[in-house]
PDB file of N, CA and C in Angstrom:
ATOM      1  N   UNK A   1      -9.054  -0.586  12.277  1.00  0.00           N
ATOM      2  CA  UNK A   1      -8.312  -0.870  11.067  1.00  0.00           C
ATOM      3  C   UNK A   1      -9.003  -1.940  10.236  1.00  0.00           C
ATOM      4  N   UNK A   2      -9.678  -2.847  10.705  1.00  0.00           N
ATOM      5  CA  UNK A   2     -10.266  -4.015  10.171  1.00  0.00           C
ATOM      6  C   UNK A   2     -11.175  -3.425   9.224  1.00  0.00           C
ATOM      7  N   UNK A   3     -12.247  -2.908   9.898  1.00  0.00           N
ATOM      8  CA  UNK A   3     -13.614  -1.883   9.640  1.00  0.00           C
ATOM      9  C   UNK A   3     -12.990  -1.545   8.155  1.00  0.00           C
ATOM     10  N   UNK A   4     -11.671  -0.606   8.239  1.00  0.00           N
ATOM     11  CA  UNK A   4     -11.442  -0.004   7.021  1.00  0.00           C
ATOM     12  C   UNK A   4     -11.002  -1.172   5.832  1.00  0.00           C
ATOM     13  N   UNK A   5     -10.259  -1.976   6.019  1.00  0.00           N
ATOM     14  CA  UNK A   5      -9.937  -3.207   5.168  1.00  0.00           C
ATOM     15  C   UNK A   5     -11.315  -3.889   4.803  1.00  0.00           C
ATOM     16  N   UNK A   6     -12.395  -3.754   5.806  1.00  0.00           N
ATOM     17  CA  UNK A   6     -13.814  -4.532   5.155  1.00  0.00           C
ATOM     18  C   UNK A   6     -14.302  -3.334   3.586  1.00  0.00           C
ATOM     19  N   UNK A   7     -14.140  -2.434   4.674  1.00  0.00           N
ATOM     20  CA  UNK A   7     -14.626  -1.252   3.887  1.00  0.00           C
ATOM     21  C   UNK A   7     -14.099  -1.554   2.552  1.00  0.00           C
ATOM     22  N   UNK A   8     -13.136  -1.488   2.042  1.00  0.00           N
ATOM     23  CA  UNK A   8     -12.821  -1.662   0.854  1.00  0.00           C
ATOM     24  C   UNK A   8     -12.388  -3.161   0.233  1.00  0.00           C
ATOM     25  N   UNK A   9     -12.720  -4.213   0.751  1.00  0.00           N
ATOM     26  CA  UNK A   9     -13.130  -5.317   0.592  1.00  0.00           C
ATOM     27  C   UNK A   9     -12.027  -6.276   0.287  1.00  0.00           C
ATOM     28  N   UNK A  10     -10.878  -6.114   0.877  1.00  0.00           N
ATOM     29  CA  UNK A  10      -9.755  -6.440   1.303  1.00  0.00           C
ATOM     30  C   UNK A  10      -9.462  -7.527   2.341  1.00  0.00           C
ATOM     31  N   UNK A  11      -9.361  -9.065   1.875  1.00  0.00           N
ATOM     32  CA  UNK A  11      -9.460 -10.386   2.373  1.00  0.00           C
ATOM     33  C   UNK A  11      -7.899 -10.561   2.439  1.00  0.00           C
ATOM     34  N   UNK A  12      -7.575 -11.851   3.652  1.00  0.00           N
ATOM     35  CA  UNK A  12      -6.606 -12.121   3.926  1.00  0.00           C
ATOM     36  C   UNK A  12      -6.798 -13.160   2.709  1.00  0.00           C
ATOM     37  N   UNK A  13      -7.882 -13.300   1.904  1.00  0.00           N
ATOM     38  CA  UNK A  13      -7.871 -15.139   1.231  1.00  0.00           C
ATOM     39  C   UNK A  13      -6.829 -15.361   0.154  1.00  0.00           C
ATOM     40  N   UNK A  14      -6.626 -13.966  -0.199  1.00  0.00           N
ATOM     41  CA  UNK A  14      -5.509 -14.067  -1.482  1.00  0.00           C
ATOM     42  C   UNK A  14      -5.652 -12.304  -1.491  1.00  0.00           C
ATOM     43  N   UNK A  15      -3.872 -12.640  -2.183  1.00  0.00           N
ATOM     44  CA  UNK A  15      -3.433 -11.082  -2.490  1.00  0.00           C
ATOM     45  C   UNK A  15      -4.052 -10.630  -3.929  1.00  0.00           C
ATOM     46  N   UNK A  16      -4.372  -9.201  -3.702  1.00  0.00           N
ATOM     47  CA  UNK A  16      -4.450  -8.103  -4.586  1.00  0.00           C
ATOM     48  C   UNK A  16      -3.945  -8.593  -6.243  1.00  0.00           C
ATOM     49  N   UNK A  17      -3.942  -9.068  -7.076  1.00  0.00           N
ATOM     50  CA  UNK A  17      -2.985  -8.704  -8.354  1.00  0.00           C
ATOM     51  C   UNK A  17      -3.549  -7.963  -9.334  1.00  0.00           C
ATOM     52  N   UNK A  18      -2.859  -7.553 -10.188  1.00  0.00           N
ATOM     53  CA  UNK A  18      -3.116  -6.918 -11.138  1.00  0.00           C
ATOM     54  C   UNK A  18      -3.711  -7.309 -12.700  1.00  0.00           C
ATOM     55  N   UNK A  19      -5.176  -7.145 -12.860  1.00  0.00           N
ATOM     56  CA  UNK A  19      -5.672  -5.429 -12.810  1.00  0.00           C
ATOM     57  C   UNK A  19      -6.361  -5.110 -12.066  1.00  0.00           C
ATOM     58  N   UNK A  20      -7.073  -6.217 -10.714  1.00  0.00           N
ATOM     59  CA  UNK A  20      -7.833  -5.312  -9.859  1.00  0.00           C
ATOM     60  C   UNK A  20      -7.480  -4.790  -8.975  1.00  0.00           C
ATOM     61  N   UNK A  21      -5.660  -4.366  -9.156  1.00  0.00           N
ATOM     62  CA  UNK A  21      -4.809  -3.762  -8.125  1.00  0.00           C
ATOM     63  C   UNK A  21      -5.566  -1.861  -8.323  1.00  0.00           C
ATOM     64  N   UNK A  22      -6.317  -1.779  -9.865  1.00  0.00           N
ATOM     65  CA  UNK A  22      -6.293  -0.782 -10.040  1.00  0.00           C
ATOM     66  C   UNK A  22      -7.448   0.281  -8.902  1.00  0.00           C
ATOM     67  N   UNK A  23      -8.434  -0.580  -9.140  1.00  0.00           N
ATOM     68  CA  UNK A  23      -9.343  -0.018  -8.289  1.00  0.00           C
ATOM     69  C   UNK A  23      -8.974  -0.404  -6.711  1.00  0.00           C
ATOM     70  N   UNK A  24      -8.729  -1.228  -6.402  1.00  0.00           N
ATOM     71  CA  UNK A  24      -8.387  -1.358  -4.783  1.00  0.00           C
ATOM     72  C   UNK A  24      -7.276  -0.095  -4.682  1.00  0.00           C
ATOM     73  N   UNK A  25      -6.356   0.460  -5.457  1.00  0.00           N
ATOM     74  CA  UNK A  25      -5.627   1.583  -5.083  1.00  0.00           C
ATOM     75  C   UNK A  25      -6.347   2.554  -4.777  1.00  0.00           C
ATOM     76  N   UNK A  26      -7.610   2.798  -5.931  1.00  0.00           N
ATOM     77  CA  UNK A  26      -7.854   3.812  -5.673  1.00  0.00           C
ATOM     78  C   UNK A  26      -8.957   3.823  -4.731  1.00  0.00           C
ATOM     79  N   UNK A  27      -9.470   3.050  -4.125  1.00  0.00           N
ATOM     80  CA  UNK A  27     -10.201   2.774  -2.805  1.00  0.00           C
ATOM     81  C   UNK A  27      -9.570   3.507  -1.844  1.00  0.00           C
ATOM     82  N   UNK A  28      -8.435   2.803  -2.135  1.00  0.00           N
ATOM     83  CA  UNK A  28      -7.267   2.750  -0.703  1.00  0.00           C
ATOM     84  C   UNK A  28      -6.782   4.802  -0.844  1.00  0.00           C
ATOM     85  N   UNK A  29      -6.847   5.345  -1.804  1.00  0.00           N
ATOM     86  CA  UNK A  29      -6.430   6.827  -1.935  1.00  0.00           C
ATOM     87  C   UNK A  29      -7.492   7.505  -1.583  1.00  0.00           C
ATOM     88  N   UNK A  30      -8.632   7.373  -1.568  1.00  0.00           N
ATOM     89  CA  UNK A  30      -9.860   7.846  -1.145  1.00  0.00           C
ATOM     90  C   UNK A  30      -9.549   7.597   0.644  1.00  0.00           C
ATOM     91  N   UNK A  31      -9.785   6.307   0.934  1.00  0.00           N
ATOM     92  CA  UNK A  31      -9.698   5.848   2.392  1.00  0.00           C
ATOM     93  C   UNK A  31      -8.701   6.875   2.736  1.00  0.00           C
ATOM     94  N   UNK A  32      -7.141   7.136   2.118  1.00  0.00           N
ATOM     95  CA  UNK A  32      -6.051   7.890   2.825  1.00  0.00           C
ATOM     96  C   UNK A  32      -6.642   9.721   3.075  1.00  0.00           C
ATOM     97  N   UNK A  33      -7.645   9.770   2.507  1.00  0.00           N
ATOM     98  CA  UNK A  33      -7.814  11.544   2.010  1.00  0.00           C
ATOM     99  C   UNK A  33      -8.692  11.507   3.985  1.00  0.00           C
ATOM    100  N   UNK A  34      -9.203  10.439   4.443  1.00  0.00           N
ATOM    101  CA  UNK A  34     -10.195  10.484   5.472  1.00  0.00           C
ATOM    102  C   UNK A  34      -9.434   9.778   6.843  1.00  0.00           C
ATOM    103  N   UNK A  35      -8.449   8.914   6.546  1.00  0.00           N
ATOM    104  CA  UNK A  35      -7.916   8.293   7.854  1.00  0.00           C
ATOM    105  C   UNK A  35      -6.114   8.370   8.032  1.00  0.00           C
ATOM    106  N   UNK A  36      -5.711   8.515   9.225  1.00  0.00           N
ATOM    107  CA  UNK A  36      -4.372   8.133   8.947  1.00  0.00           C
ATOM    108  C   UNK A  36      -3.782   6.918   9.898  1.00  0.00           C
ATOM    109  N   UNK A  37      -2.589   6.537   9.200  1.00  0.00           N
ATOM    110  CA  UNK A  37      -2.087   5.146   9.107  1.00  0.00           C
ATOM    111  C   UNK A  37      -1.092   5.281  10.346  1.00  0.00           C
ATOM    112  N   UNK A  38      -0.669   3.894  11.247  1.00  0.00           N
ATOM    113  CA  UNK A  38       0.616   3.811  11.472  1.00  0.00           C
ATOM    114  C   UNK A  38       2.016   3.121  10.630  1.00  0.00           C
ATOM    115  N   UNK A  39       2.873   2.719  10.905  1.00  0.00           N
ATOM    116  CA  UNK A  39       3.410   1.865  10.168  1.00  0.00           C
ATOM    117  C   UNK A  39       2.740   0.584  10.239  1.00  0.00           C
ATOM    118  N   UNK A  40       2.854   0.380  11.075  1.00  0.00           N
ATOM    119  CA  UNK A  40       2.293  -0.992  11.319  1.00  0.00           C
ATOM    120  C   UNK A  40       0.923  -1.298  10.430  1.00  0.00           C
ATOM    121  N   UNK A  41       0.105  -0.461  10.583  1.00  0.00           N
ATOM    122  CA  UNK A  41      -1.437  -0.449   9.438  1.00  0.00           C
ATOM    123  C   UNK A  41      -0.984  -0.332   7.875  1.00  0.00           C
ATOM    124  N   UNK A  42       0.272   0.453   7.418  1.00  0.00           N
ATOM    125  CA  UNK A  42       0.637  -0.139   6.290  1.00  0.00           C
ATOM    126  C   UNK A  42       1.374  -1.234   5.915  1.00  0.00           C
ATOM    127  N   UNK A  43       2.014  -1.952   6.675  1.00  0.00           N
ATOM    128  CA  UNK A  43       2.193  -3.281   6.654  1.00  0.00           C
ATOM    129  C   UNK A  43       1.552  -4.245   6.373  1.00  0.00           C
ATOM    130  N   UNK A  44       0.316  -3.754   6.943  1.00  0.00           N
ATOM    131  CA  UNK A  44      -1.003  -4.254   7.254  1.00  0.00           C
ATOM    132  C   UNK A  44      -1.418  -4.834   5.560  1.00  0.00           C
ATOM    133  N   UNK A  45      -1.583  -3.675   5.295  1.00  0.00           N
ATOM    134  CA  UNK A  45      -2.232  -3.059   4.225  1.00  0.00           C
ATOM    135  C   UNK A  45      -1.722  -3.639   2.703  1.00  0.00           C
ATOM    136  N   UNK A  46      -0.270  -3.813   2.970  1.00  0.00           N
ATOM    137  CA  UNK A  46       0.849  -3.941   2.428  1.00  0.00           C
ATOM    138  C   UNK A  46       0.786  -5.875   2.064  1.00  0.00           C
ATOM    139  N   UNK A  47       0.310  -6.405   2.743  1.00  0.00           N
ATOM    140  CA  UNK A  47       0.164  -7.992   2.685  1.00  0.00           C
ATOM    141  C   UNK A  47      -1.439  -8.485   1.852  1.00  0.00           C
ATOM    142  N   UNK A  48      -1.836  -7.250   1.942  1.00  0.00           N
ATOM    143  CA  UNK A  48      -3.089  -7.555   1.111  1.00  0.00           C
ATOM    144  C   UNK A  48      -2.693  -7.856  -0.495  1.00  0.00           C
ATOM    145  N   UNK A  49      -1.336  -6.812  -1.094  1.00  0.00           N
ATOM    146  CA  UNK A  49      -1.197  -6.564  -2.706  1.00  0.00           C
ATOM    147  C   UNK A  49      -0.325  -7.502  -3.192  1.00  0.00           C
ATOM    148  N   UNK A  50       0.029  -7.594  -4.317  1.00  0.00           N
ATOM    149  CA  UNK A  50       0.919  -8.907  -4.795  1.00  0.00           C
ATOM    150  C   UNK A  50       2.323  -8.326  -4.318  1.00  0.00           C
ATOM    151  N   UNK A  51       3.393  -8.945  -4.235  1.00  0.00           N
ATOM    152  CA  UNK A  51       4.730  -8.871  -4.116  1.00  0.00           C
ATOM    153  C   UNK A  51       5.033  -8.014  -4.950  1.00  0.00           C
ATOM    154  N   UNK A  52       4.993  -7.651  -6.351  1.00  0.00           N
ATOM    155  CA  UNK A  52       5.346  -6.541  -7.509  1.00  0.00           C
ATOM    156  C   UNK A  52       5.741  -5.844  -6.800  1.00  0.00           C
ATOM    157  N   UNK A  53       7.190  -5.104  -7.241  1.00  0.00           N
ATOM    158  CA  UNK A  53       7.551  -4.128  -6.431  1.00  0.00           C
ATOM    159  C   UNK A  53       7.032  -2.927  -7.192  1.00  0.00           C
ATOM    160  N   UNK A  54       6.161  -2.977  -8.115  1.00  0.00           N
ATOM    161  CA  UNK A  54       5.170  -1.752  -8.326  1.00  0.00           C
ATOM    162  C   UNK A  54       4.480  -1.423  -7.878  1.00  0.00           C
ATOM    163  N   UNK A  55       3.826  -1.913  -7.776  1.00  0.00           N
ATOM    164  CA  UNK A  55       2.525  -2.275  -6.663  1.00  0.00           C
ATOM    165  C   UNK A  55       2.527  -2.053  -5.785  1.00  0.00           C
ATOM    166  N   UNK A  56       3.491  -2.553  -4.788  1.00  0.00           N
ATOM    167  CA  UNK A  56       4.269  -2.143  -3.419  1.00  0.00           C
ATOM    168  C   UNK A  56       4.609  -1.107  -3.438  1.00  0.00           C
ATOM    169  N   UNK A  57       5.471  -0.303  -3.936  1.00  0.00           N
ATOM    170  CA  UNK A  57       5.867   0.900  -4.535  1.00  0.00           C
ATOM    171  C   UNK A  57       4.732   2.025  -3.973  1.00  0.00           C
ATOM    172  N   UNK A  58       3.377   1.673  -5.043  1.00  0.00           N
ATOM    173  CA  UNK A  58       2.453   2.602  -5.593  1.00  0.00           C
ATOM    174  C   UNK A  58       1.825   2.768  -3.854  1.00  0.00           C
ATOM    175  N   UNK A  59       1.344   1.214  -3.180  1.00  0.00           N
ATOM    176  CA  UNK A  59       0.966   1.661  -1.819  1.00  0.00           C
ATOM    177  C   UNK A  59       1.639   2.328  -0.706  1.00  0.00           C
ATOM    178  N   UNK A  60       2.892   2.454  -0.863  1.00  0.00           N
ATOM    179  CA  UNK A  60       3.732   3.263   0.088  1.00  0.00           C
ATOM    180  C   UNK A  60       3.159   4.672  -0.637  1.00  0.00           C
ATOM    181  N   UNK A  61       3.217   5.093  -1.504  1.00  0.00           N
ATOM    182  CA  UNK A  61       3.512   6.260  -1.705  1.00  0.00           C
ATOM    183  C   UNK A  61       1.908   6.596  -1.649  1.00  0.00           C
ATOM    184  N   UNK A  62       0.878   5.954  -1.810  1.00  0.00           N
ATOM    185  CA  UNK A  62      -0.492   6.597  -1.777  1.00  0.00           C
ATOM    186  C   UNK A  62      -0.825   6.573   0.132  1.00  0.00           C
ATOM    187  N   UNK A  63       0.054   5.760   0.554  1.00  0.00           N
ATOM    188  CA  UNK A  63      -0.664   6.399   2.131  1.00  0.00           C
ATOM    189  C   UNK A  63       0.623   7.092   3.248  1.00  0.00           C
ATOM    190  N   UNK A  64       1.408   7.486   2.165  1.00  0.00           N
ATOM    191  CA  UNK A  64       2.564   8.026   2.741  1.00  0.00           C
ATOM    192  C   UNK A  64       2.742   9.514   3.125  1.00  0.00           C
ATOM    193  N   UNK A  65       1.565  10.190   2.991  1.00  0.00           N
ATOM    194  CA  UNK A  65       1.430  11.340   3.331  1.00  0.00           C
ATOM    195  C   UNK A  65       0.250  11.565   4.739  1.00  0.00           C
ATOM    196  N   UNK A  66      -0.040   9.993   4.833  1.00  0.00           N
ATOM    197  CA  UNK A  66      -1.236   9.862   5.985  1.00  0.00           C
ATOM    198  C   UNK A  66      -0.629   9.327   7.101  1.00  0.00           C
ATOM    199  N   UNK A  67       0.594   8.970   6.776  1.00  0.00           N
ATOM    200  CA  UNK A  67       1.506   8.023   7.789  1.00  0.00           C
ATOM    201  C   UNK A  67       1.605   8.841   9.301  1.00  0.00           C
ATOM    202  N   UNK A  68       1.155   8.752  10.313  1.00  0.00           N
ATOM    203  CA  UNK A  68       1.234   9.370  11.208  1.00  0.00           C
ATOM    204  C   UNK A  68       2.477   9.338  12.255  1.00  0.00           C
ATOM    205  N   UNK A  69       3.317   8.085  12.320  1.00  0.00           N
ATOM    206  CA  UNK A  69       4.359   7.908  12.826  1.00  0.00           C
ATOM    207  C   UNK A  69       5.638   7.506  11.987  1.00  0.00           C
ATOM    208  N   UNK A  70       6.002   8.904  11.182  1.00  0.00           N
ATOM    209  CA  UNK A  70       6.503   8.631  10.023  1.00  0.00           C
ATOM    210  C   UNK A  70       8.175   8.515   9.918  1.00  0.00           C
ATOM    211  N   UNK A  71       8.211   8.545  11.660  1.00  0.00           N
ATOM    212  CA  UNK A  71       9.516   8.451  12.179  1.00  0.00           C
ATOM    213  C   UNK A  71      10.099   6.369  12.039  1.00  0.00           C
ATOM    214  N   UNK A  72       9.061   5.736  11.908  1.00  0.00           N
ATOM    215  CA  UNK A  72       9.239   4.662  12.155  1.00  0.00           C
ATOM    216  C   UNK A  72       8.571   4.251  10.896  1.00  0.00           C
ATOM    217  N   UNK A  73       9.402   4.735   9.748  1.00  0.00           N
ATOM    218  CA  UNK A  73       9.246   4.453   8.416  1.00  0.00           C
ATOM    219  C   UNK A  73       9.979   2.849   7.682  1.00  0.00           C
ATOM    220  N   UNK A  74      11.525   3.123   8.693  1.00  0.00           N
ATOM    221  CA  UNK A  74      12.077   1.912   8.317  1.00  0.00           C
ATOM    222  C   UNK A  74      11.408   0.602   8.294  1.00  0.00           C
ATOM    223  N   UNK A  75      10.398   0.835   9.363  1.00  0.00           N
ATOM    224  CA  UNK A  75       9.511  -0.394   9.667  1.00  0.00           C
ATOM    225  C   UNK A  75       8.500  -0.869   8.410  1.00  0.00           C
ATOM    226  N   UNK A  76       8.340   0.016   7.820  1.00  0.00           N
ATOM    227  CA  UNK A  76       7.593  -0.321   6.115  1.00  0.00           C
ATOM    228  C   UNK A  76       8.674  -0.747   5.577  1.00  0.00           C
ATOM    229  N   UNK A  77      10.372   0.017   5.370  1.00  0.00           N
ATOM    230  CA  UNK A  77      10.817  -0.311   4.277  1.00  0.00           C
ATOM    231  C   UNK A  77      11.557  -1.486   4.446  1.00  0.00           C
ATOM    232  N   UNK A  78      11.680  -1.802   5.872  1.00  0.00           N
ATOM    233  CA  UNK A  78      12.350  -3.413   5.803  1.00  0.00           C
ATOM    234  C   UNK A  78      11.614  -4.537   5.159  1.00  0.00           C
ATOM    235  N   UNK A  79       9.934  -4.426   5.248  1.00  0.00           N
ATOM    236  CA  UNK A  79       8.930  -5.065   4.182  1.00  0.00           C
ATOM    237  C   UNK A  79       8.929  -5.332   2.895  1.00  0.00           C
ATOM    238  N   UNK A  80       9.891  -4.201   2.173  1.00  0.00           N
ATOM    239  CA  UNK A  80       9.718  -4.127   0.987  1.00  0.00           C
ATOM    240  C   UNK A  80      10.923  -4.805   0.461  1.00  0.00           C
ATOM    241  N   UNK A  81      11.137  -4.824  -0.749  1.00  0.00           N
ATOM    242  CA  UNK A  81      12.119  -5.739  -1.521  1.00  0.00           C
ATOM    243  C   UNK A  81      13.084  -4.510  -1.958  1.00  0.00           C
ATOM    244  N   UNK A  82      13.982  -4.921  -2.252  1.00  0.00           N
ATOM    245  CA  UNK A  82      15.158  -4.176  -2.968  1.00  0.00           C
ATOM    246  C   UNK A  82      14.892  -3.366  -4.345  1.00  0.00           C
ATOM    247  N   UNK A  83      14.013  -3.833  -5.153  1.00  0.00           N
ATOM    248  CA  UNK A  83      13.441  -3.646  -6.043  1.00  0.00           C
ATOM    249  C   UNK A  83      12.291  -2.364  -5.871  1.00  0.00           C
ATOM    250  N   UNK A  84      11.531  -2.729  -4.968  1.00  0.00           N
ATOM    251  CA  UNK A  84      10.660  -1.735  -4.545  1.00  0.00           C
ATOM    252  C   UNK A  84      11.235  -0.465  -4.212  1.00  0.00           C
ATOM    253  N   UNK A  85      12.696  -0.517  -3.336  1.00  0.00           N
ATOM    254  CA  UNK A  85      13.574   0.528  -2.717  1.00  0.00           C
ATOM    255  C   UNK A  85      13.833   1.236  -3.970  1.00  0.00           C
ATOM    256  N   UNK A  86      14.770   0.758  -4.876  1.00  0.00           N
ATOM    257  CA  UNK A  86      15.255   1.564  -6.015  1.00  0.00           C
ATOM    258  C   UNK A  86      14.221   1.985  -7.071  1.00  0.00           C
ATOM    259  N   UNK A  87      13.077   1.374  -7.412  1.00  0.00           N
ATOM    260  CA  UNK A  87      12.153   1.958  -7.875  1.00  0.00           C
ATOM    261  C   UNK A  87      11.366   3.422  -8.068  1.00  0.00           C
ATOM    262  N   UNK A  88      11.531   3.882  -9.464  1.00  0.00           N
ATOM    263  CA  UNK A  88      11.225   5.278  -9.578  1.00  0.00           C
ATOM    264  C   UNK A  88      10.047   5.469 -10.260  1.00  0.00           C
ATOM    265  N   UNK A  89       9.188   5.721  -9.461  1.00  0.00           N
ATOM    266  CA  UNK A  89       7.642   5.711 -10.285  1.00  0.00           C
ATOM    267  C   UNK A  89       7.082   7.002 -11.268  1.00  0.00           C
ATOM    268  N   UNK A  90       6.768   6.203 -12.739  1.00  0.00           N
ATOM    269  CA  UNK A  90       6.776   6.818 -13.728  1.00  0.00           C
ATOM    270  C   UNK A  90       4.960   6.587 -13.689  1.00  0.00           C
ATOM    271  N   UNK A  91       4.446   7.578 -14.681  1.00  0.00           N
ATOM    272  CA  UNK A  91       3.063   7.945 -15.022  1.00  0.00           C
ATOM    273  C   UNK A  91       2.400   6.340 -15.307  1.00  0.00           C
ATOM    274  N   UNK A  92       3.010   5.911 -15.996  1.00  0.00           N
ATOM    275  CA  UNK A  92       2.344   4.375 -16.792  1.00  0.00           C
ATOM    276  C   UNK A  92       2.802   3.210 -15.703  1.00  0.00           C
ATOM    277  N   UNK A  93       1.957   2.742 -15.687  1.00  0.00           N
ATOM    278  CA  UNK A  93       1.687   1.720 -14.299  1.00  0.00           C
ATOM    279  C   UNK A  93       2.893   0.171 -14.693  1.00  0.00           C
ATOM    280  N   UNK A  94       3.047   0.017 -16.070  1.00  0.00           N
ATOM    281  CA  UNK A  94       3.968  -1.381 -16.346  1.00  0.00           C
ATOM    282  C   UNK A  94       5.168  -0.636 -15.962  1.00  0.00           C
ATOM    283  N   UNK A  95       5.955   0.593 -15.726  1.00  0.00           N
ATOM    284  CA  UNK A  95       7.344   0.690 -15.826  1.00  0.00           C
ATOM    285  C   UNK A  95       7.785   1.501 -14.570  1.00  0.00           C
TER     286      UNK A  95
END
């Protein structure tokens, strides 16, 4: 899991914000087309990006089809904020 977080150049030193949330997503959607996740590795994954519950949002749903133990989903969504939960993701990245 590390290997892959080097791979796309993903430091504990500070979180993700936005705008270079843009390309680290799409790192991270490439990485999902080749590996799959547990919960726990999106958690992981999940502490790298800013708090935004967009943001948060956008990474559940780009490695949420790679999720391999997708029974133990709650375990992502207790991570997330309330905000993130009710959140309905539209085409344009501010709304």
């Amino acid at each position: 899991m590390f290997e892959l977080l080097a791979m796309l150049h993903l430091t504990t030193r500070y979180r993700i914000e936005p705008p270079e949330t843009y390309l680290a997503l799409a790192y991270l959607q490439l990485a999902a087309t080749k590996y799959f996740f547990l919960a726990q590795h999106v958690n992981i994954v999940l502490e790298f990006f800013s708090r935004n519950s967009a943001v948060q949002t956008r990474v559940v749903v780009v490695l949420f089809s790679r999720i391999w133990d997708l029974h133990n989903m709650d375990v992502i969504l207790r991570g997330l904020s309330s905000a993130s939960h009710r959140r309905k993701l539209s085409p344009a990245w501010g709304t």
